[in-house]
Protein backbone atom coordinates (compact mmCIF):
# COMPACT_ATOMS: atom_id res chain seq x y z
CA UNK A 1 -12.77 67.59 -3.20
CA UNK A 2 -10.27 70.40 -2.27
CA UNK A 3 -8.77 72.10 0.89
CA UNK A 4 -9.95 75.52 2.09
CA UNK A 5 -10.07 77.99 4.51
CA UNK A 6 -13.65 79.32 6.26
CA UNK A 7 -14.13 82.65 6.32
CA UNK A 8 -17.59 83.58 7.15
CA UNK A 9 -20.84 82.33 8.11
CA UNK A 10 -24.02 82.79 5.67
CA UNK A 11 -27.38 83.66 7.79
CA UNK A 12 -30.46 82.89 5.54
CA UNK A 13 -33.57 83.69 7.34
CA UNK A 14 -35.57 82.12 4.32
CA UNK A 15 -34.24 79.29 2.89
CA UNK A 16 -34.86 75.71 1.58
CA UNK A 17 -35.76 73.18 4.23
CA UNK A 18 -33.17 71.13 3.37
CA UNK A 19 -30.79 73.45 5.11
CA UNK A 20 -33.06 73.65 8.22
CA UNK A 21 -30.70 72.83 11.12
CA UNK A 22 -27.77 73.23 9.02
CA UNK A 23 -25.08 75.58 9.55
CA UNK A 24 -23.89 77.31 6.46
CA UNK A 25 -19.96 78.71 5.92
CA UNK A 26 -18.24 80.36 3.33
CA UNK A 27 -14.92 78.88 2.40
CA UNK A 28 -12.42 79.77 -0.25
CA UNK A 29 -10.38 77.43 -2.20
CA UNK A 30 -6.33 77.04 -1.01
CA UNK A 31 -4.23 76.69 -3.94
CA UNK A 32 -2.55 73.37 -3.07
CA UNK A 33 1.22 74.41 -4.16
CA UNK A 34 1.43 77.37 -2.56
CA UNK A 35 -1.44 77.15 0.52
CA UNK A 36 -2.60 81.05 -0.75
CA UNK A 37 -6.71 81.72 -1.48
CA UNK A 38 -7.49 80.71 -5.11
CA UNK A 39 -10.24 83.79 -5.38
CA UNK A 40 -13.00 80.40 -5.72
CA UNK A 41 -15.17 80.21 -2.71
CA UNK A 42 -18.10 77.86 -2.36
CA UNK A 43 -21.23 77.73 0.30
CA UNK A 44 -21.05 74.35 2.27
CA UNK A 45 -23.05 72.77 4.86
CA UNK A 46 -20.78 72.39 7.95
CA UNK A 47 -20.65 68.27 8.78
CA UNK A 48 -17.60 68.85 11.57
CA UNK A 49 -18.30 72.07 13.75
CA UNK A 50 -15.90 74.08 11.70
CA UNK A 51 -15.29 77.97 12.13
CA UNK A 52 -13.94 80.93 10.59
CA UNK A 53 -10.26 80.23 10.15
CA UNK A 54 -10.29 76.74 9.83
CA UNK A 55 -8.53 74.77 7.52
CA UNK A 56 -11.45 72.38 5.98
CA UNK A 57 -11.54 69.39 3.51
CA UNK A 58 -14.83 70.37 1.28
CA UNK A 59 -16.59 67.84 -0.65
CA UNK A 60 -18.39 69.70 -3.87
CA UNK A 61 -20.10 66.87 -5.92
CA UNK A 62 -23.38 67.57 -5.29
CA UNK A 63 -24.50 64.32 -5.15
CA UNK A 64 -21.97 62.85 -3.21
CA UNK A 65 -23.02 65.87 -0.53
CA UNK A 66 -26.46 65.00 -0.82
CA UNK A 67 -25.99 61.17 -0.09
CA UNK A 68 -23.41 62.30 3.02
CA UNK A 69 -26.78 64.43 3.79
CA UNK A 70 -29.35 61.24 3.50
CA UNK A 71 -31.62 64.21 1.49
CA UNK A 72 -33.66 64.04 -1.61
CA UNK A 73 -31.60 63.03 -4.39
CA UNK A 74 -32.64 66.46 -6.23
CA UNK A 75 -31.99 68.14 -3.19
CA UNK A 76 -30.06 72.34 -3.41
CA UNK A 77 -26.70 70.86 -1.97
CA UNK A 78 -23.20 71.20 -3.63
CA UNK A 79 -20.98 71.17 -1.10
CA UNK A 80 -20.32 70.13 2.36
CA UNK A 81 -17.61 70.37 5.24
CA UNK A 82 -16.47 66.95 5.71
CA UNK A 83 -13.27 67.27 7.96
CA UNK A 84 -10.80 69.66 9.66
CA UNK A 85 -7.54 69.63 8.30
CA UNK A 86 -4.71 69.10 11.31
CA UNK A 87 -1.94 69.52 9.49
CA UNK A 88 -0.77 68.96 5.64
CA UNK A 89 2.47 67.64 5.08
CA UNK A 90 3.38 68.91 1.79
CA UNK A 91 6.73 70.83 1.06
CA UNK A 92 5.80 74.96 0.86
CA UNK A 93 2.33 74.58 2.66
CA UNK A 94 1.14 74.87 6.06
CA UNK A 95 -2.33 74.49 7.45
């Protein structure tokens, strides 16, 4: 699990049917002493409504995703959105 920051949407006009429904964002890793991108991004299905610029909590165990998902245990999921972060009270880094 790890704290990041979306900033993009992926459109996939073919795709597994898992994802059917499912909006898909593009979120790069914060480094957690200094709150700066960590050049590590993921693709996660958004849980929580979450948009470009928002400060996320990403879960990426796969098969803790897919059980959040109720999918197929072999199902193409890694990682999913599973909160927006408010605020992060940690000396040095702000949400």
């Amino acid at each position: 699990m790890y704290i990041g920051r979306v900033f993009g949407n992926v459109v996939a006009t073919i795709k597994n049917p898992l994802f059917d429904g499912r909006k898909l964002l593009l979120v790069e890793r914060l480094r957690p002493d200094t709150g700066n991108a960590d050049a590590k991004y993921d693709i996660a299905v958004d849980l929580v409504q979450a948009g470009p610029g928002d400060t996320v909590l990403v879960l990426d165990e796969g098969n803790s995703a897919r059980q959040l998902l109720g999918k197929e245990p072999n199902g193409a999921i890694r990682a999913v959105i599973v909160g927006v972060v408010d605020d992060i009270d940690l000396p040095g880094l702000a949400a």
